[in-house]
Protein backbone atom coordinates (compact mmCIF):
# COMPACT_ATOMS: atom_id res chain seq x y z
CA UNK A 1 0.00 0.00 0.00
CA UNK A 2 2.65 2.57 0.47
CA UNK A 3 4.44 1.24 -2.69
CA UNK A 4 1.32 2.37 -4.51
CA UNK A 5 0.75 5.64 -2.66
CA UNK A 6 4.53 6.48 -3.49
CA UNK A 7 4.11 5.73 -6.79
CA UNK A 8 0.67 7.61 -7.19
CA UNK A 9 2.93 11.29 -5.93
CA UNK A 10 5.57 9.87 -8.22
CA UNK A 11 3.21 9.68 -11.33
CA UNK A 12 1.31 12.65 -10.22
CA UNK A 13 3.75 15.27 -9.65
CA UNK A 14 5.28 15.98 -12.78
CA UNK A 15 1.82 16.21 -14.48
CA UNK A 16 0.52 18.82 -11.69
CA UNK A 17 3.41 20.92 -12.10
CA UNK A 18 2.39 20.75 -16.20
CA UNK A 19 -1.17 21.34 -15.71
CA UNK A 20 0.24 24.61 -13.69
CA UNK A 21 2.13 25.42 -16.40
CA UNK A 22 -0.70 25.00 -18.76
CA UNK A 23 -2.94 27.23 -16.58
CA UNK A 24 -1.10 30.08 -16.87
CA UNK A 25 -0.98 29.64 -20.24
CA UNK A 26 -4.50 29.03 -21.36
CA UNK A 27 -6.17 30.81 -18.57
CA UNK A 28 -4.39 34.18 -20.53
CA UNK A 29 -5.90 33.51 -23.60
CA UNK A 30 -3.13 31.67 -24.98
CA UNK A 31 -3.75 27.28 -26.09
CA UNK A 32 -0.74 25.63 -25.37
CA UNK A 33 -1.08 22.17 -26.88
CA UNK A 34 2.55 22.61 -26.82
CA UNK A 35 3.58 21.40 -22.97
CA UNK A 36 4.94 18.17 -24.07
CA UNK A 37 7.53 20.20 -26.23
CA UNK A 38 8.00 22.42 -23.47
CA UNK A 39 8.97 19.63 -20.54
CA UNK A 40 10.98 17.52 -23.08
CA UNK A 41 13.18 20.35 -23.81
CA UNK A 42 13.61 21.08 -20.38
CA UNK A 43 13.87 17.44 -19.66
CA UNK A 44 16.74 17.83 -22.02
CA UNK A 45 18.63 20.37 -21.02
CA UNK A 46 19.01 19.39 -17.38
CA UNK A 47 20.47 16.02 -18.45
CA UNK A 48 22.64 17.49 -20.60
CA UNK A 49 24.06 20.52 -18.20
CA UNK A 50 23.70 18.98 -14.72
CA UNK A 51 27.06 17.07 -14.72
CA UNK A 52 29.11 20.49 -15.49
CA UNK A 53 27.38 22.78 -13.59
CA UNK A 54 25.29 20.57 -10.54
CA UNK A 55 22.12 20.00 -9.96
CA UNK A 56 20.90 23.61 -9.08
CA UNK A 57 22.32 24.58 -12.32
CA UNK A 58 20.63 22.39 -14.44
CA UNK A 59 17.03 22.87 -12.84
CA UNK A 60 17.93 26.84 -13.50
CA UNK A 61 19.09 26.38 -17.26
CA UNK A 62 16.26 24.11 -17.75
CA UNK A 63 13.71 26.77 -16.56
CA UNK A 64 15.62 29.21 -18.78
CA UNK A 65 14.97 26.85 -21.80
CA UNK A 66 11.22 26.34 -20.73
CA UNK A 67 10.84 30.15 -20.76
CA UNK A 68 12.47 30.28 -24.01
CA UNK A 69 10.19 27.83 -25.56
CA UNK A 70 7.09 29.54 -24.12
CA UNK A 71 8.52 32.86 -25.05
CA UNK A 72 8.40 31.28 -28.45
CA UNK A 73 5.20 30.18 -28.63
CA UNK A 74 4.32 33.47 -27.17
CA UNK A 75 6.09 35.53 -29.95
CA UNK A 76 4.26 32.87 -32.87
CA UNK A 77 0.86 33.48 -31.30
CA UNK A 78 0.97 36.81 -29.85
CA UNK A 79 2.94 38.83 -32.44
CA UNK A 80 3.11 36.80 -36.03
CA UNK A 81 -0.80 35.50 -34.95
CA UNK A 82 -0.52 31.94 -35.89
CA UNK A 83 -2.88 29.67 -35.03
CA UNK A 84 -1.94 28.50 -31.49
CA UNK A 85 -2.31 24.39 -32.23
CA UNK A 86 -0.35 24.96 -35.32
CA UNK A 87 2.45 26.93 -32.85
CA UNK A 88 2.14 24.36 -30.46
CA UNK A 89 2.17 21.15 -32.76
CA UNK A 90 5.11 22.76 -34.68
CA UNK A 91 7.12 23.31 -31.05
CA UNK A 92 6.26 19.46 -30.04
CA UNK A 93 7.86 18.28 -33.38
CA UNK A 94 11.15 20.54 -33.12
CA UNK A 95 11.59 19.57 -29.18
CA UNK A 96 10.96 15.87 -30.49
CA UNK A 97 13.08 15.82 -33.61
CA UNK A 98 15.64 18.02 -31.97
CA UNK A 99 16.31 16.35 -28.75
CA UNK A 100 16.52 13.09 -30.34
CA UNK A 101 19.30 14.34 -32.78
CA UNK A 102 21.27 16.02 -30.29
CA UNK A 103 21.07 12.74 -27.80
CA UNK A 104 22.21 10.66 -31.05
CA UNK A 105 24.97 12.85 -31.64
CA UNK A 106 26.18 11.81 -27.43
CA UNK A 107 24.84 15.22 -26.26
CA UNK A 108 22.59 14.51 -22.67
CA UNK A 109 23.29 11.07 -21.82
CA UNK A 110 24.96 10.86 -18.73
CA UNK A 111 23.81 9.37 -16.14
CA UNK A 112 23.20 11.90 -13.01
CA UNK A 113 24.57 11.15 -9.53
CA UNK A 114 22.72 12.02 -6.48
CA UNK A 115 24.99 15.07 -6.45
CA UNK A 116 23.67 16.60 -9.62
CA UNK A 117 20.03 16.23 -8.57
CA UNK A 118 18.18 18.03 -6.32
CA UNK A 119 16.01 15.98 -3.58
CA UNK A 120 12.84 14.62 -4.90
CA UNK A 121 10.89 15.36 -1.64
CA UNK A 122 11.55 19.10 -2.69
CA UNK A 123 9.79 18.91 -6.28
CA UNK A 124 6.98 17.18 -4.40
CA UNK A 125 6.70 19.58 -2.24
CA UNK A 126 6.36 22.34 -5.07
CA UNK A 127 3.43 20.01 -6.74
CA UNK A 128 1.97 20.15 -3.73
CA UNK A 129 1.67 23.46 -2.96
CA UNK A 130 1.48 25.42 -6.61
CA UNK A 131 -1.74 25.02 -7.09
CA UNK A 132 -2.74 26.66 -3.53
CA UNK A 133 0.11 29.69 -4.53
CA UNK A 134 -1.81 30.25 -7.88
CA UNK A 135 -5.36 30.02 -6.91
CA UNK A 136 -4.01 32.41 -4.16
CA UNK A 137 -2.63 34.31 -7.19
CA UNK A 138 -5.61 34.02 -9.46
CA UNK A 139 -8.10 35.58 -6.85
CA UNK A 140 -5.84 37.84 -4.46
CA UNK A 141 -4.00 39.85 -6.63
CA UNK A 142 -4.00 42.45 -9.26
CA UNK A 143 -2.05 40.49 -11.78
CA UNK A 144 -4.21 37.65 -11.25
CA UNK A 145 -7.18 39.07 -11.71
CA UNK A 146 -6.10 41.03 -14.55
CA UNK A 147 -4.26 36.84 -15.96
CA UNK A 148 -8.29 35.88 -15.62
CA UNK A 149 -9.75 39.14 -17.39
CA UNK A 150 -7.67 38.63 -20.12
CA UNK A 151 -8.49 34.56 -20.53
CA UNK A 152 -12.17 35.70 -20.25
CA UNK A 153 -12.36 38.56 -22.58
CA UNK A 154 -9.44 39.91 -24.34
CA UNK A 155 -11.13 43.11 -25.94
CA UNK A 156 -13.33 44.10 -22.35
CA UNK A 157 -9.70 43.95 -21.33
CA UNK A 158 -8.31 46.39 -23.42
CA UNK A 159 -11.02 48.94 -22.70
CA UNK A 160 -10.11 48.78 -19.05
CA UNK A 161 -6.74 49.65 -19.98
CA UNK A 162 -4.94 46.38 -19.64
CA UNK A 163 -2.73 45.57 -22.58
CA UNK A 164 -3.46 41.58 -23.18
CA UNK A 165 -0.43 40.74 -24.88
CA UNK A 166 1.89 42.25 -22.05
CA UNK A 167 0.00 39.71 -19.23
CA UNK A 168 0.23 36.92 -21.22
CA UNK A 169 3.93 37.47 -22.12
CA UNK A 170 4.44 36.97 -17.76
CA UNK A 171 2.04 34.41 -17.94
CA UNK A 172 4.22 32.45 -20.41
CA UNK A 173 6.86 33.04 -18.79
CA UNK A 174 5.23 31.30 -15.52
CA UNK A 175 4.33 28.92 -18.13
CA UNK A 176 8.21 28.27 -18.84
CA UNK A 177 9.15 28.38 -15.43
CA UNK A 178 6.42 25.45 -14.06
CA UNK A 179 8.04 23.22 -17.51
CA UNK A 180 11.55 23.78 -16.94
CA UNK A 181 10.87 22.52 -13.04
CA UNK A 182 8.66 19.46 -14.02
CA UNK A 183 11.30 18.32 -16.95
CA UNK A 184 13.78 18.56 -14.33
CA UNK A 185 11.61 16.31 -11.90
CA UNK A 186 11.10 13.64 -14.67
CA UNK A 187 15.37 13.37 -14.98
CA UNK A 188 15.73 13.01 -11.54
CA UNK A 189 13.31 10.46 -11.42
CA UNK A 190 15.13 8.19 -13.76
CA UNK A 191 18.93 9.91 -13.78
CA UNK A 192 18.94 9.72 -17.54
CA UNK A 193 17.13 11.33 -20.48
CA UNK A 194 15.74 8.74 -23.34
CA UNK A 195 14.17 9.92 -26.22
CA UNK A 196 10.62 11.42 -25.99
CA UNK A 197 10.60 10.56 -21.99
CA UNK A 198 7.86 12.19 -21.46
CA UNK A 199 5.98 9.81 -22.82
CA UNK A 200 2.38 12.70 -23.38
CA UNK A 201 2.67 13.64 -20.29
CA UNK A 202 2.09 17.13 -21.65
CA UNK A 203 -0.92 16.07 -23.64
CA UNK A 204 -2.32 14.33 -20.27
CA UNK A 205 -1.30 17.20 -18.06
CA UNK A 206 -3.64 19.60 -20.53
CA UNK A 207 -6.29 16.63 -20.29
CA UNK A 208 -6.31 17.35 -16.63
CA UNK A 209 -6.44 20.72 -16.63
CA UNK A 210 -9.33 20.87 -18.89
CA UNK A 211 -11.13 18.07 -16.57
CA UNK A 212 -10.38 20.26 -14.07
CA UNK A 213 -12.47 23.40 -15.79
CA UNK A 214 -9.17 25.17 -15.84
CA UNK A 215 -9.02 25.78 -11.83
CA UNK A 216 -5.73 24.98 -10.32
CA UNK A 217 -6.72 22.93 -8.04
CA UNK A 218 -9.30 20.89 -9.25
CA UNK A 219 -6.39 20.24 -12.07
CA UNK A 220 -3.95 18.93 -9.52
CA UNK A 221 -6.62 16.58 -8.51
CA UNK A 222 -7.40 15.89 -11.72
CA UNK A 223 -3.37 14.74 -12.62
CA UNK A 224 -3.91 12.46 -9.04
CA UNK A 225 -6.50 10.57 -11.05
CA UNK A 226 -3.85 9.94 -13.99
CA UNK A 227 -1.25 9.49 -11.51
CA UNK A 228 -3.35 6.98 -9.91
CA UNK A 229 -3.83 4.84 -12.89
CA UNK A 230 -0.50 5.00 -13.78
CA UNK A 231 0.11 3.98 -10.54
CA UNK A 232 -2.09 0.94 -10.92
CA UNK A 233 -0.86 -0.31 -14.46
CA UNK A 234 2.40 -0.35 -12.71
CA UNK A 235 1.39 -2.44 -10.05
CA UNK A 236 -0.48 -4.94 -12.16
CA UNK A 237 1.56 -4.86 -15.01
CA UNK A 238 2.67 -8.99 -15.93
CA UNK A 239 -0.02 -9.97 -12.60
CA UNK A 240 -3.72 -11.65 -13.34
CA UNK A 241 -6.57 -10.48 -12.92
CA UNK A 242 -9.06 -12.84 -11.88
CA UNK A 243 -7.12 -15.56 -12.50
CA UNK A 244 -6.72 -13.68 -16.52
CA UNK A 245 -3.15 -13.46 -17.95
CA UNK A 246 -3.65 -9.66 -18.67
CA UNK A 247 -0.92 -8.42 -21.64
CA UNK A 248 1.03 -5.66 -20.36
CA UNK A 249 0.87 -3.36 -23.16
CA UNK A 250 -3.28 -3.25 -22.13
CA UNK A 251 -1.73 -2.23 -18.40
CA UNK A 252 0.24 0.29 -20.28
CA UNK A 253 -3.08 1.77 -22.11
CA UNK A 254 -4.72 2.74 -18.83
CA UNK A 255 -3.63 6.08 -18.09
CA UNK A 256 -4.62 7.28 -21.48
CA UNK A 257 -8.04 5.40 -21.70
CA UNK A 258 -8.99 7.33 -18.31
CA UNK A 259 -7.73 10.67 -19.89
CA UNK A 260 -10.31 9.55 -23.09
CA UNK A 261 -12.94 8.43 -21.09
CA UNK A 262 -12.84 11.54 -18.40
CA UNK A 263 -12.55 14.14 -21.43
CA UNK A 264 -15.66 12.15 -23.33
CA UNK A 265 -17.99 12.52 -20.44
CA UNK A 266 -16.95 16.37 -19.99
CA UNK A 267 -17.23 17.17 -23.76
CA UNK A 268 -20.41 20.12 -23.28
CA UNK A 269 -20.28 20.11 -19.47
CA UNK A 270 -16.90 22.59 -18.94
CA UNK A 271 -16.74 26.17 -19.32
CA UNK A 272 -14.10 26.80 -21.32
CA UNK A 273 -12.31 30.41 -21.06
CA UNK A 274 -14.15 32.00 -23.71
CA UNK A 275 -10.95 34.55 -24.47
CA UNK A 276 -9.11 30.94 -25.37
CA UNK A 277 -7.30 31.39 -28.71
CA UNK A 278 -8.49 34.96 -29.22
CA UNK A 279 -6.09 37.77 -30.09
């Protein structure tokens, strides 16, 4: 039983610090199908700079690259106007492609030593209490409110003086911030990067987040339901079931048939911002 509570935070965390990350986003205004670009990268660059300059200095240059990712997308959306999915599609390919060319080439795959990663308890802790800090945030102060006004209604915005493309430029920056923290969790879960480790975690973290009508909290709770059946195909993976030989790879399904099944009983129920994708 604790085996499977550990490995319910385990599973959970990185996705709640995502679905933070994708709050500040989307809550702006801004879709950001593009969080599993976003934590790869930084999943990336924290393997790849941890040895040289320790584990504090990998978690910082990895929240560096998540803020220049979501600056990017921020720039493509914001300024240029491209469709946000297209932005955020086209940043999940390059992250992809780009990662896996630079690990092939023998860039990023050391393995870390406990000395060039920071505690795990600490990351959990941050999951843990983000999405208190931002509902805190979203309802107690001026840029909050103003993060919400904008996600709501971009041009009743601007006629109350508040410029939307300058709140969601800190918002994405958040964004980058939350991404570059969760890749790092993800390598010092497993002391190595692989190619595409995060395995749609972004894609689930932004399932959960929607589930959760785009509240911080309900969110996290939402990512302790996928953690939880990750969680479980773990456990059960290669066991029977009722006396069934069960395959693994149907084990392995689970967490993204709950993410299906949770999204297809929501479809028409949620409130979605209604500034989402607007200019």
């Amino acid at each position: 039983m604790v085996d499977f509570f550990l490995q319910t935070v385990t599973m959970s965390a990185p996705l709640i610090l995502m679905a933070m990350a994708g709050y500040m986003s989307e809550r702006s205004g801004v879709i950001n199908i593009g969080l599993e670009g976003k934590m790869l990268t930084a999943c990336f660059v924290c393997a790849a700079f941890a040895p040289r300059f320790g584990a504090i200095g990998g978690v910082a240059l990895a929240i560096v690259a998540g803020i220049i990712i979501s600056l990017l997308h921020w720039t493509l959306t914001q300024v240029y106007r491209i469709d946000h999915i297209i932005s955020g599609m086209a940043i999940n390919l390059l992250a992809s492609g780009g990662t896996a060319f630079l690990v092939g080439s023998g860039i990023g795959k050391d393995i870390l030593s406990d000395a060039q990663r920071l505690p795990l308890p600490l990351y959990y802790g941050l999951a843990i209490v983000s999405p208190i800090i931002l509902y805190a945030v979203a309802n107690r102060t001026r840029f909050g409110l103003r993060h919400k006004s904008v996600g709501s209604d971009p041009d009743k915005a601007r006629l109350l003086g508040i410029n939307p493309q300058t709140v969601r430029f800190g918002a994405l920056i958040c964004t980058g911030i939350f991404s570059g923290i969760a890749g790092s969790l993800l390598v010092t879960e497993t002391s190595a990067f692989t190619k595409d480790m995060t395995s749609g975690r972004g894609y689930i973290a932004l399932a959960a987040l929607i589930l959760g009508g785009w509240r911080p909290i309900p969110a996290a709770l939402s990512c302790l339901l996928f953690g939880f059946a990750t969680a479980v195909q773990i456990q059960m993976s290669g066991k029977p079931l009722f006396g069934m030989e069960i395959p693994s790879e149907i084990w392995k399904m689970l967490p993204y048939i709950v993410t299906l099944l949770a999204l297809a009983g929501l479809l028409g129920r949620n409130r979605t911002p209604a500034g989402l994708g607007k200019h």
